[in-house]
C-alpha atoms as a PDB file:
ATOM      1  CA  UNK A   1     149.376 190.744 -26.869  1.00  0.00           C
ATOM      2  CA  UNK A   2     147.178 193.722 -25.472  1.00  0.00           C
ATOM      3  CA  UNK A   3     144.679 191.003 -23.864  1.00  0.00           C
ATOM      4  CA  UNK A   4     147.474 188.790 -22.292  1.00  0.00           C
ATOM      5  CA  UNK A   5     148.630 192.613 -21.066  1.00  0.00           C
ATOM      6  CA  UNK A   6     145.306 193.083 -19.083  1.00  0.00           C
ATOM      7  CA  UNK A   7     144.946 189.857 -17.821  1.00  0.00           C
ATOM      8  CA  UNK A   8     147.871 190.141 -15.769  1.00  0.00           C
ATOM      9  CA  UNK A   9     147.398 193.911 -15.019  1.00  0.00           C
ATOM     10  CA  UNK A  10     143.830 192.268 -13.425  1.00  0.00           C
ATOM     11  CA  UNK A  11     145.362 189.494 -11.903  1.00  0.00           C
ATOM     12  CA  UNK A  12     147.924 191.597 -10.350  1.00  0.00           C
ATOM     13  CA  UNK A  13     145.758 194.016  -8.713  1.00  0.00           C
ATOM     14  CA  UNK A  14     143.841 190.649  -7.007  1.00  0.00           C
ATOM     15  CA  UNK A  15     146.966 189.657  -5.803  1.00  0.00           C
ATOM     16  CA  UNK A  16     148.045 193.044  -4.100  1.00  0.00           C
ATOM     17  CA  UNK A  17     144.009 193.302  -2.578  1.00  0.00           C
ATOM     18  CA  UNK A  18     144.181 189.821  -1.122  1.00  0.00           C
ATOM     19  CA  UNK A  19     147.884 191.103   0.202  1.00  0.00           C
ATOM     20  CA  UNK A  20     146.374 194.189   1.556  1.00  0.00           C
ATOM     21  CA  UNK A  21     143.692 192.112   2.896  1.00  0.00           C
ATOM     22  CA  UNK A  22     145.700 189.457   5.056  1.00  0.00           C
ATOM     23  CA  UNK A  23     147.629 192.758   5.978  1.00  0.00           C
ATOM     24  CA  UNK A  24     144.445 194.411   7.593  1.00  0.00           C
ATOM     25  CA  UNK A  25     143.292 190.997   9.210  1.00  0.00           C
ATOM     26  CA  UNK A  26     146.976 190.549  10.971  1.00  0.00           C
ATOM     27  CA  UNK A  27     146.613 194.763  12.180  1.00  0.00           C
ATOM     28  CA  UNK A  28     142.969 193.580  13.270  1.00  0.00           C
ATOM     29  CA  UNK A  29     144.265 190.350  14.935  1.00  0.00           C
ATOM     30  CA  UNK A  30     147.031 192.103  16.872  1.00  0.00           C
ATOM     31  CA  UNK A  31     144.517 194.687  18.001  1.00  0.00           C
ATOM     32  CA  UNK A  32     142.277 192.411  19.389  1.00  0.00           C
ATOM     33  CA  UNK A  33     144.581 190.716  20.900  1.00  0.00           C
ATOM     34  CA  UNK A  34     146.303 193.416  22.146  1.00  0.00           C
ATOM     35  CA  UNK A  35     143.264 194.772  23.839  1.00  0.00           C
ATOM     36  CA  UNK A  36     142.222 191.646  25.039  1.00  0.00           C
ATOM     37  CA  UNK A  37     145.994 191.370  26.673  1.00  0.00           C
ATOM     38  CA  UNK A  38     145.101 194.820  28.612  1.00  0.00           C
ATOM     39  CA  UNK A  39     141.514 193.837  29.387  1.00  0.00           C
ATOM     40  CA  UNK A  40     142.467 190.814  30.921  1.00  0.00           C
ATOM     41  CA  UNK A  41     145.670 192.572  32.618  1.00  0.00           C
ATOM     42  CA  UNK A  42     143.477 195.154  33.770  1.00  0.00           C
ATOM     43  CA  UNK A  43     141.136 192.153  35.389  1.00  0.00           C
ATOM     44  CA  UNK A  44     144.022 191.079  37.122  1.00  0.00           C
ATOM     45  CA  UNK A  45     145.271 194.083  38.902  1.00  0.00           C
ATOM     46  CA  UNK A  46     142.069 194.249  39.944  1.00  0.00           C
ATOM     47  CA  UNK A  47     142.400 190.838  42.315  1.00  0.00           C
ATOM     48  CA  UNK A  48     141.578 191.303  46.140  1.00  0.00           C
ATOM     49  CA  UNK A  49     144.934 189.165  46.984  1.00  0.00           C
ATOM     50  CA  UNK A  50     147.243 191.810  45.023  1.00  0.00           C
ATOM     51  CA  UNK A  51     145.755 195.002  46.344  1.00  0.00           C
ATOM     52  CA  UNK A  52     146.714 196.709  49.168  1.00  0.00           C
ATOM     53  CA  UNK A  53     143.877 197.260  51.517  1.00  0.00           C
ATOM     54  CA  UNK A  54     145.922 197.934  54.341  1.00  0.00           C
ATOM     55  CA  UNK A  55     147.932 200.676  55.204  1.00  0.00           C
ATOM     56  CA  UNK A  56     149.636 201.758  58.472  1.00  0.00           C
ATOM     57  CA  UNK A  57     151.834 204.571  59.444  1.00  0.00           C
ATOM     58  CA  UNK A  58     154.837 204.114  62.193  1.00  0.00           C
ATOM     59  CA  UNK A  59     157.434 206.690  63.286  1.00  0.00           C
ATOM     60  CA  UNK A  60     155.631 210.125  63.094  1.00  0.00           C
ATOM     61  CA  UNK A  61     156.183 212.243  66.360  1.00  0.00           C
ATOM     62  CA  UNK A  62     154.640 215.537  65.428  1.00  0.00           C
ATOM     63  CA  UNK A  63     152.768 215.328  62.419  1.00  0.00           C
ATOM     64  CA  UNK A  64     149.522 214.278  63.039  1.00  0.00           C
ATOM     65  CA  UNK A  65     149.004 210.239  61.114  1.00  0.00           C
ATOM     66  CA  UNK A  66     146.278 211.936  59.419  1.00  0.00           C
ATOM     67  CA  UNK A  67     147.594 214.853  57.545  1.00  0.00           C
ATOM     68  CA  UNK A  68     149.316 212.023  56.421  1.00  0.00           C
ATOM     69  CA  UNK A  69     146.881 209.561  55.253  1.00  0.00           C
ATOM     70  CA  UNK A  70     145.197 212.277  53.618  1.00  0.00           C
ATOM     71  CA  UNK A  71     148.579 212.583  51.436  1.00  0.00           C
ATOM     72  CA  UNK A  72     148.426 208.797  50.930  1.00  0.00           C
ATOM     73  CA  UNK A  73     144.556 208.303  49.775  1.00  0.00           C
ATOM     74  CA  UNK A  74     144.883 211.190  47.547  1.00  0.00           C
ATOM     75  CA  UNK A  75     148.063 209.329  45.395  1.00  0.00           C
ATOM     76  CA  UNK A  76     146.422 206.167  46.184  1.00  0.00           C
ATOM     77  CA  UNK A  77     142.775 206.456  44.567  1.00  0.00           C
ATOM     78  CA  UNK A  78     141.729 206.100  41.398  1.00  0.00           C
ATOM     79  CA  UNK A  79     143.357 203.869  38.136  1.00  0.00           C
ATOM     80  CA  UNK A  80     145.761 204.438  35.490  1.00  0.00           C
ATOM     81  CA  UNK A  81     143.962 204.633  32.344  1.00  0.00           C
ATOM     82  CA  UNK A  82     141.299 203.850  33.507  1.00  0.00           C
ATOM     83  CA  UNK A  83     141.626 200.091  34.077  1.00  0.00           C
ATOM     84  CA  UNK A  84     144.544 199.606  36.510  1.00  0.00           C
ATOM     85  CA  UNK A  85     144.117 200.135  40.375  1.00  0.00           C
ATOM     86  CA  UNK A  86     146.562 202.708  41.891  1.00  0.00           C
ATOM     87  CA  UNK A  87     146.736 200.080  45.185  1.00  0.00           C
ATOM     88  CA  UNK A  88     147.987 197.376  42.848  1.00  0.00           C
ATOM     89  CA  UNK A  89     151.140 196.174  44.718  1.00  0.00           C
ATOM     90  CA  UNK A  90     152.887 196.326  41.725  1.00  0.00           C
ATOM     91  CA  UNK A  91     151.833 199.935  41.041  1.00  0.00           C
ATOM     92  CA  UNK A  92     151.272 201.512  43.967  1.00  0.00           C
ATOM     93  CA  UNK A  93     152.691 205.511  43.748  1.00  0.00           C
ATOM     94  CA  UNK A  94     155.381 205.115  46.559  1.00  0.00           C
ATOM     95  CA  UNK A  95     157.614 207.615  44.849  1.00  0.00           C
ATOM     96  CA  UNK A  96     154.747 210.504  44.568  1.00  0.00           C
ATOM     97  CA  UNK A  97     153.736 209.917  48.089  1.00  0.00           C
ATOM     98  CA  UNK A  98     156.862 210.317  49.244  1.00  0.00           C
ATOM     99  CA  UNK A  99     157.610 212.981  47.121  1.00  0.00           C
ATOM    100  CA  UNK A 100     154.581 214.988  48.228  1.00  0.00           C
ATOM    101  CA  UNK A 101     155.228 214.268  51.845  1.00  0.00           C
ATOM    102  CA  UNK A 102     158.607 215.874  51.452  1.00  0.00           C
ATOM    103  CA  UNK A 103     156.969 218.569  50.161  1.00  0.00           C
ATOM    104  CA  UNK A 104     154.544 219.472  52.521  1.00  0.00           C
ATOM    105  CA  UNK A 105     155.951 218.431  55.600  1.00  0.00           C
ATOM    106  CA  UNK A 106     159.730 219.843  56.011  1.00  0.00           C
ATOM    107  CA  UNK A 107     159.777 218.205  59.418  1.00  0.00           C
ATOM    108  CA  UNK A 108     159.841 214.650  57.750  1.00  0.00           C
ATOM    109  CA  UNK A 109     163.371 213.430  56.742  1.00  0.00           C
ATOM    110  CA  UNK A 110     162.800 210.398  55.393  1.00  0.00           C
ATOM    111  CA  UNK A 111     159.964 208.290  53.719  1.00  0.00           C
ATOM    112  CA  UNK A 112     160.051 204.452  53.284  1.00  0.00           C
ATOM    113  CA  UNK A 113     157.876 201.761  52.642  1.00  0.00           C
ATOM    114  CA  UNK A 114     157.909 198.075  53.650  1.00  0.00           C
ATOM    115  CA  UNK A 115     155.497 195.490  51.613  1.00  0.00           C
ATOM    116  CA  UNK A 116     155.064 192.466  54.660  1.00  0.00           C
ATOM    117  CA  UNK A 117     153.015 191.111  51.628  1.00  0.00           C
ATOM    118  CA  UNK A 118     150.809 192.197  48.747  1.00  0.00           C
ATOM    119  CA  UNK A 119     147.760 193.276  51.036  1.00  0.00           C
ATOM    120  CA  UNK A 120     149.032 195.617  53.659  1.00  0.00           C
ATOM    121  CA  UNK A 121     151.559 198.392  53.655  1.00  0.00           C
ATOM    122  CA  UNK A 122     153.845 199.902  56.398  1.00  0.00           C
ATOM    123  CA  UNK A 123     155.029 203.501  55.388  1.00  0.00           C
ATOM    124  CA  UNK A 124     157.624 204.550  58.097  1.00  0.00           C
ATOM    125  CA  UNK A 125     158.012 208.486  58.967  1.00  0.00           C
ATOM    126  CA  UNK A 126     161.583 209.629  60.382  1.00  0.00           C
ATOM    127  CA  UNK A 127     160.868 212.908  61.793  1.00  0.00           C
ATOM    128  CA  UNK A 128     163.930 215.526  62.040  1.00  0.00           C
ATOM    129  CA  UNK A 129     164.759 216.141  65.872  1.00  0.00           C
ATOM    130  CA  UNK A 130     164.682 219.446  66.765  1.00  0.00           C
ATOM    131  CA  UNK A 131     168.007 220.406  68.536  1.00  0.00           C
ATOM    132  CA  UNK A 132     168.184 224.242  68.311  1.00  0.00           C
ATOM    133  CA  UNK A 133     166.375 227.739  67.385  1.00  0.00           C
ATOM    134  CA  UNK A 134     166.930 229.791  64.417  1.00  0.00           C
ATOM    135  CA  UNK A 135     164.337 233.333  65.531  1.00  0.00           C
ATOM    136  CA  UNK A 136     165.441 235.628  62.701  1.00  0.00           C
ATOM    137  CA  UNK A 137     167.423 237.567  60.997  1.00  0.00           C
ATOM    138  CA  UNK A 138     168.906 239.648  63.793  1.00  0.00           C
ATOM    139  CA  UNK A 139     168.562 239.776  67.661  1.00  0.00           C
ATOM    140  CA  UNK A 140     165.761 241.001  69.326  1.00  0.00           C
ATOM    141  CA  UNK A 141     166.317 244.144  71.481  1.00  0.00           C
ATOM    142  CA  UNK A 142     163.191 243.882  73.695  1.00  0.00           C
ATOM    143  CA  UNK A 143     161.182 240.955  75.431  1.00  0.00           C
ATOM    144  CA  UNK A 144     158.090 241.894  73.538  1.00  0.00           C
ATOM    145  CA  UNK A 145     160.026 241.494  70.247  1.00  0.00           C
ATOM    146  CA  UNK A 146     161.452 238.167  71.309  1.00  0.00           C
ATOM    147  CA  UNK A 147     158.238 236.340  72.600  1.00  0.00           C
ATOM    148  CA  UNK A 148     156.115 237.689  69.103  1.00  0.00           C
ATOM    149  CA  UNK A 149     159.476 236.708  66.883  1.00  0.00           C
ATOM    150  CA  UNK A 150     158.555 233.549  65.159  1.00  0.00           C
ATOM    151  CA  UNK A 151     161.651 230.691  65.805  1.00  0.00           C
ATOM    152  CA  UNK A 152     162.068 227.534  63.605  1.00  0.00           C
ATOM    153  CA  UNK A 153     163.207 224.152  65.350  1.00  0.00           C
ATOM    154  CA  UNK A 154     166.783 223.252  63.523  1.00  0.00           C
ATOM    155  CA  UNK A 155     168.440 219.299  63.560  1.00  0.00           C
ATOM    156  CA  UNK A 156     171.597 218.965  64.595  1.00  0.00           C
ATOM    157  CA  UNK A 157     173.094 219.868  61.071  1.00  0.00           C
ATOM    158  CA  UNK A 158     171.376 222.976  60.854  1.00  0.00           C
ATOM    159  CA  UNK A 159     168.362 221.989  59.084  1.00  0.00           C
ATOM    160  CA  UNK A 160     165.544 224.216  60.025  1.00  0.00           C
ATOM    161  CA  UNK A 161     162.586 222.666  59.005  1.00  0.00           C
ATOM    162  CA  UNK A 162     159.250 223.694  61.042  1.00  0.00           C
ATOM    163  CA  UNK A 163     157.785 226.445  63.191  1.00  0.00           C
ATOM    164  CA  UNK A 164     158.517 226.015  67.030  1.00  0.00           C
ATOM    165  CA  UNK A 165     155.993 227.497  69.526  1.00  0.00           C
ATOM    166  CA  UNK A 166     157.398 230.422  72.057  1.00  0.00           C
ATOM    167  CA  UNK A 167     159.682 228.819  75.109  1.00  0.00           C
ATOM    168  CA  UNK A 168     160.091 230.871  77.945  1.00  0.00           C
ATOM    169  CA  UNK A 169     163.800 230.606  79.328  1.00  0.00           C
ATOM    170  CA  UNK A 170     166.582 229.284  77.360  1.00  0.00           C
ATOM    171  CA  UNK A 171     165.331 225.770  76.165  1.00  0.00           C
ATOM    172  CA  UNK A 172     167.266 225.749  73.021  1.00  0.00           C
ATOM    173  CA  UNK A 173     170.451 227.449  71.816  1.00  0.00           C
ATOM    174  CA  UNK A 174     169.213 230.329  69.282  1.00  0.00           C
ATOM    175  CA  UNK A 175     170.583 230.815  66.012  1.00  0.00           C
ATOM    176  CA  UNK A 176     169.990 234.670  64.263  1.00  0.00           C
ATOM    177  CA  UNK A 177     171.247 235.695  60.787  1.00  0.00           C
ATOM    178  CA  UNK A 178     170.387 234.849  57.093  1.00  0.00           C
ATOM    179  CA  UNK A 179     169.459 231.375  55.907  1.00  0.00           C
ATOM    180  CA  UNK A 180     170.704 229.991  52.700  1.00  0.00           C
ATOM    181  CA  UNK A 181     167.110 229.376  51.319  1.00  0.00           C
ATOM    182  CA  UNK A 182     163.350 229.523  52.411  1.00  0.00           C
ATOM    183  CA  UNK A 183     161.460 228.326  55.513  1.00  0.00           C
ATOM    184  CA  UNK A 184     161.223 226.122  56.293  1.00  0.00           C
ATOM    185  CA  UNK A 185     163.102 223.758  54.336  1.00  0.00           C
ATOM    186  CA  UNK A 186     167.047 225.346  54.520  1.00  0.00           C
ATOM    187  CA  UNK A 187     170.315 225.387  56.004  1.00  0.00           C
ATOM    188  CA  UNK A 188     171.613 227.825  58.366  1.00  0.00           C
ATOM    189  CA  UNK A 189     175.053 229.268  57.497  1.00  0.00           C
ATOM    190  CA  UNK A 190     176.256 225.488  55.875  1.00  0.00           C
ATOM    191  CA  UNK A 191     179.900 226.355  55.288  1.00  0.00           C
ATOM    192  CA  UNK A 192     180.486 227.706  59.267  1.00  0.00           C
ATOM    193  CA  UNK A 193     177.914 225.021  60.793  1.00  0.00           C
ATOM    194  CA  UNK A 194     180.572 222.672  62.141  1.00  0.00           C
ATOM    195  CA  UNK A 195     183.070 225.260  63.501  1.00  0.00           C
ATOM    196  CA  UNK A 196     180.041 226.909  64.925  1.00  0.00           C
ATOM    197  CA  UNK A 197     178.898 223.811  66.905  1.00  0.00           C
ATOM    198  CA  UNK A 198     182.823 223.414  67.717  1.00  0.00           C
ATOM    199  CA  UNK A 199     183.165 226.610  69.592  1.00  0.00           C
ATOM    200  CA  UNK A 200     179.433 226.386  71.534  1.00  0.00           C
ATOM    201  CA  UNK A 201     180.538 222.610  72.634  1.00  0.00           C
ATOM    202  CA  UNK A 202     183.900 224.166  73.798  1.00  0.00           C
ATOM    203  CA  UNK A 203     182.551 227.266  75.712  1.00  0.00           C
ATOM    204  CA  UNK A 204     180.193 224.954  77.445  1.00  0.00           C
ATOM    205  CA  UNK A 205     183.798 222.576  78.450  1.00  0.00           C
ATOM    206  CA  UNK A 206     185.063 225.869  79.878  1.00  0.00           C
ATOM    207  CA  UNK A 207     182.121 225.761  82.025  1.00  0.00           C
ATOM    208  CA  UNK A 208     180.823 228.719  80.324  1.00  0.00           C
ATOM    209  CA  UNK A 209     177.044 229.328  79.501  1.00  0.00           C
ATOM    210  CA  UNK A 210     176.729 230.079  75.418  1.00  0.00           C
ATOM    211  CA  UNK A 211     172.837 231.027  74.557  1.00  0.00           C
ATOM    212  CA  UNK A 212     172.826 232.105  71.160  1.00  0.00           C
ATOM    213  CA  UNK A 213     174.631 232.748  68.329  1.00  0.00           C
ATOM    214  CA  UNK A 214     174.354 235.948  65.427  1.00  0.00           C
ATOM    215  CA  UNK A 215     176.413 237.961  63.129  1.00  0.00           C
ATOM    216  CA  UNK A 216     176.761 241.272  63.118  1.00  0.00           C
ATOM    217  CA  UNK A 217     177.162 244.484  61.302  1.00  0.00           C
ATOM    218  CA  UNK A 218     180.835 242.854  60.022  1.00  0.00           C
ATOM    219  CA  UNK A 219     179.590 239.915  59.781  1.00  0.00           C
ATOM    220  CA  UNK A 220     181.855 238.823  62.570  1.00  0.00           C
ATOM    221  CA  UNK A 221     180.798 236.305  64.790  1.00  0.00           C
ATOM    222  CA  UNK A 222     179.033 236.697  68.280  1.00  0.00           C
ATOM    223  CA  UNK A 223     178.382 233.850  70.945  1.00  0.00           C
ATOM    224  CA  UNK A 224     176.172 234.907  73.852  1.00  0.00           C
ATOM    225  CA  UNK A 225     177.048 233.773  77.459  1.00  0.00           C
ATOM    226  CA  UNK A 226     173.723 234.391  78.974  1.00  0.00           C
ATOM    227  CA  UNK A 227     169.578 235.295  77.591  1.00  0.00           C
ATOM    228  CA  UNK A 228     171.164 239.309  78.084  1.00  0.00           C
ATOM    229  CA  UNK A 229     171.910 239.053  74.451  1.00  0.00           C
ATOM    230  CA  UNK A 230     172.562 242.295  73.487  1.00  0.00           C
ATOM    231  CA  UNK A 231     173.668 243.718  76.687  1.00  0.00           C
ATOM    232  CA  UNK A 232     175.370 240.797  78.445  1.00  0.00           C
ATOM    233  CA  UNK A 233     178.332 238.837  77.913  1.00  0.00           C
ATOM    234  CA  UNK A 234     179.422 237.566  74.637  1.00  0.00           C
ATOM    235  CA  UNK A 235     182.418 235.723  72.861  1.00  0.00           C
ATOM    236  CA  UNK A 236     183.711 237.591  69.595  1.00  0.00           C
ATOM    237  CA  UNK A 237     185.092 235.994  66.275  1.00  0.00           C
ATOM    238  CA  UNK A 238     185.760 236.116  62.939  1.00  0.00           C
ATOM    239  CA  UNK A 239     184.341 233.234  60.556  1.00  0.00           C
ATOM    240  CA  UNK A 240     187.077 232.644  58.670  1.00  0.00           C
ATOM    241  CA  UNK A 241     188.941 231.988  61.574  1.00  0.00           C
ATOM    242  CA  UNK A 242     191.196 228.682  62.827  1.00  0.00           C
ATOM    243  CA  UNK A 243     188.544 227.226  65.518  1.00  0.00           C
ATOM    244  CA  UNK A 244     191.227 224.768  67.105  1.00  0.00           C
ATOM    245  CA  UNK A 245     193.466 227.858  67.584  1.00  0.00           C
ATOM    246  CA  UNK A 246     190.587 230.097  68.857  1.00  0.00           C
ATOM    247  CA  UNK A 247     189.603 227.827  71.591  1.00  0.00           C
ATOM    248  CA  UNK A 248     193.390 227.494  72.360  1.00  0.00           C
ATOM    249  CA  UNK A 249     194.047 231.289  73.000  1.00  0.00           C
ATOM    250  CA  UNK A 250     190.506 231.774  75.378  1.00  0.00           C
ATOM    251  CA  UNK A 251     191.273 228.873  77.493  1.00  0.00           C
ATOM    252  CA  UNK A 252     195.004 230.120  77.827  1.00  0.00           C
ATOM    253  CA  UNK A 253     193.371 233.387  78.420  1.00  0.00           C
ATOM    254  CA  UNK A 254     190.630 232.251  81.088  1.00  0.00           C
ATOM    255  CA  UNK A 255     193.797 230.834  82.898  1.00  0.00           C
ATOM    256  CA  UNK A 256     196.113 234.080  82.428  1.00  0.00           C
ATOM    257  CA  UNK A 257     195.917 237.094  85.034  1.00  0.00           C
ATOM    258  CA  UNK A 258     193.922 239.513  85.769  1.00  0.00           C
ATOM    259  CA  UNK A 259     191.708 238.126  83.590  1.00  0.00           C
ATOM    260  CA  UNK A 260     191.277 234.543  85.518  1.00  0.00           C
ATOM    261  CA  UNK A 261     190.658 236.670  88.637  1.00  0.00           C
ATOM    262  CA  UNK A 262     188.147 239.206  87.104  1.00  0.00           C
ATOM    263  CA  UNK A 263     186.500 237.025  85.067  1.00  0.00           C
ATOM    264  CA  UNK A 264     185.767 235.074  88.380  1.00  0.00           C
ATOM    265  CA  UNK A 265     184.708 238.115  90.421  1.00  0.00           C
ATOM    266  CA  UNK A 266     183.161 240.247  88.023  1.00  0.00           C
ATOM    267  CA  UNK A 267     181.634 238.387  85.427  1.00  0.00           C
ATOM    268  CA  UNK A 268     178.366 239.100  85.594  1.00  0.00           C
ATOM    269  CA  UNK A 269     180.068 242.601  84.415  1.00  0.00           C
ATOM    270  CA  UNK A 270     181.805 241.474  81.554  1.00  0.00           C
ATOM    271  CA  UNK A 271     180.649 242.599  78.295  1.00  0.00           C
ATOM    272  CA  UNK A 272     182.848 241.061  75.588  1.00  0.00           C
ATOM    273  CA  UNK A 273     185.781 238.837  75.302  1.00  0.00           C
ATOM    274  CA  UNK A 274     186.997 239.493  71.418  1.00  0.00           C
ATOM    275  CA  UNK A 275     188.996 236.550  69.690  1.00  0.00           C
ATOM    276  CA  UNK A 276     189.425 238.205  66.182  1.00  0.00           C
ATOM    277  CA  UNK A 277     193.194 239.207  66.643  1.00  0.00           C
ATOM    278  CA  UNK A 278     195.253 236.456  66.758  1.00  0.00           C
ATOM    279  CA  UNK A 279     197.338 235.577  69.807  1.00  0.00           C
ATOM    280  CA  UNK A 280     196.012 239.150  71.391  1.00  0.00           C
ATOM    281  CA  UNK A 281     192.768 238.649  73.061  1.00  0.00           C
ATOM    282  CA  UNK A 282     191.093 241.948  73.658  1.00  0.00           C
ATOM    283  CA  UNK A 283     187.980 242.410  76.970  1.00  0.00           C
ATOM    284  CA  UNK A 284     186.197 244.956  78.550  1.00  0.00           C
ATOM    285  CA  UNK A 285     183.847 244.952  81.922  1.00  0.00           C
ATOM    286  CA  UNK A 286     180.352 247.397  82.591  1.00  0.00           C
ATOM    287  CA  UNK A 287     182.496 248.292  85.340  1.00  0.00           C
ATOM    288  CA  UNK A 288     185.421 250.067  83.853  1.00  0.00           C
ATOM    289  CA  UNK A 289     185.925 253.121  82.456  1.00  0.00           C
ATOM    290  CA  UNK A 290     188.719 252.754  79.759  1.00  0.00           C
ATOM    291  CA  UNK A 291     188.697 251.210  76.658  1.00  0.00           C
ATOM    292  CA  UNK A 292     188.822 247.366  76.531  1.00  0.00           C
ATOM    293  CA  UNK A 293     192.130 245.424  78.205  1.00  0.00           C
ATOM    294  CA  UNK A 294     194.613 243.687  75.898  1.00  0.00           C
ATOM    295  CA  UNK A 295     195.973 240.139  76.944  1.00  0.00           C
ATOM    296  CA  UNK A 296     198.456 238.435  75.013  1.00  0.00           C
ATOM    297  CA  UNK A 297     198.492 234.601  74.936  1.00  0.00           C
END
């Protein structure tokens, strides 16, 4: 009984070798052909006719094509583990490149990429346009402040996005106050943009001359009406205010006497016209020496 016992004790344990055995050979099997799977993969990707070799940039204004390329070759070199080709069609980094252009250059809004085929490679570059100035926090009391104040070109939604070079004269419409993030790279006052842009399209129907816009101590809005901005004319109004309405009561009041008549004669004069109370608009010339006139609309 004990020898029948350690027969099959030693027969089992053969049986569970040769199992552990085919088990090893199948792991060793899949290995090999695992790697072989990769080495030839990575032989592939390697193939003249599915690598880009090509690559041309369209659409950039400004920014110099190669700042750009320099962006591109540094993604684009090298392999992924070692054995894949970074300008494999197939894996070419489009979404770090783009991500890293974004980065760098604020004045680029948008990065794509069109594949005519698996050798060449068109990356398209939509530059923001500038449309405006933001120059600061606050105004700038003297000329010598204003041409060493650094300004920021802004899109037409506010987006102020890369350093603009000093314009003598009024080129642009100026913007001065807080952003709502760093610079470049942020939005100027997002909440009030559109009712801002309302009332400077407005003034300029009125056949008035607005320069530049700021807040100020209140946080009240100001509009200049010519480059005197802190001693010439300017439009006064609060933020929060009905824009539709605010346009109605000036243009009533450029069309009411006296002011129609002194705003015709002495305007160059003029040093406010304030909109923040309602149907009462309130003005005041250099000339005079009372406090400011009240005109009901």
């Amino acid at each position: 009984m004990k020898k029948k016992d350690v027969l099959s004790s030693k027969r089992l344990e053969e049986l569970k070798r040769k199992k552990r055995r085919r088990l090893r050979n199948k792991i060793l099997i899949f290995i090999l052909i695992f790697v072989a799977f990769f080495v030839g993969l990575s032989f592939l990707s390697k193939w003249q006719k599915i690598n880009i070799n090509q690559v041309t940039i369209s659409g950039n204004k400004v920014i110099d094509a190669g700042k750009i390329r320099e962006v591109i070759d540094s993604n684009a070199n090298g392999k992924y583990l070692w054995l894949f080709p970074k300008t494999n069609f197939l894996l070419y980094p489009e979404k770090k490149i783009r991500a890293e252009l974004l980065q760098n250059y604020k004045r680029i809004k948008e990065v794509s990429f069109n594949n005519e085929n698996a050798n060449s490679l068109e990356i398209l570059i939509s530059e923001y346009d500038g449309k405006y100035l933001w120059c600061g926090t606050s105004i700038s009391v003297s000329k010598s402040d204003t041409e060493n104040n650094k300004c920021y070109f802004m899109d037409p939604d506010g987006y102020i996005f890369a350093e603009a070079p000093y314009f003598s004269g009024e080129v642009y419409f100026k913007f001065y106050g807080k952003n709502d993030g760093n610079l470049p790279g942020s939005y100027f006052l997002k909440d009030y943009w559109d009712n801002i842009i309302f009332l400077k399209n407005n003034l300029e129907q009125l056949k008035l001359e607005p320069t530049a816009f700021w807040l100020d101590e209140n946080n009240d809005g100001n509009m200049a009406l010519s480059a005197e901005l802190v001693t010439g004319p300017r439009i006064i109004f609060k933020m929060n205010s009905d824009f539709n309405k605010l346009v109605e009561n000036l243009q009533t009041a450029l069309t009411t006497e006296p002011l129609q008549s002194e705003f015709k004669d002495k305007y160059s004069s003029l040093l406010y016209i304030d909109l923040r109370f309602g149907n009462k608009i309130y003005y005041k010339f250099s000339t005079e020496n009372t406090v400011s006139e009240e005109l009901s609309t």
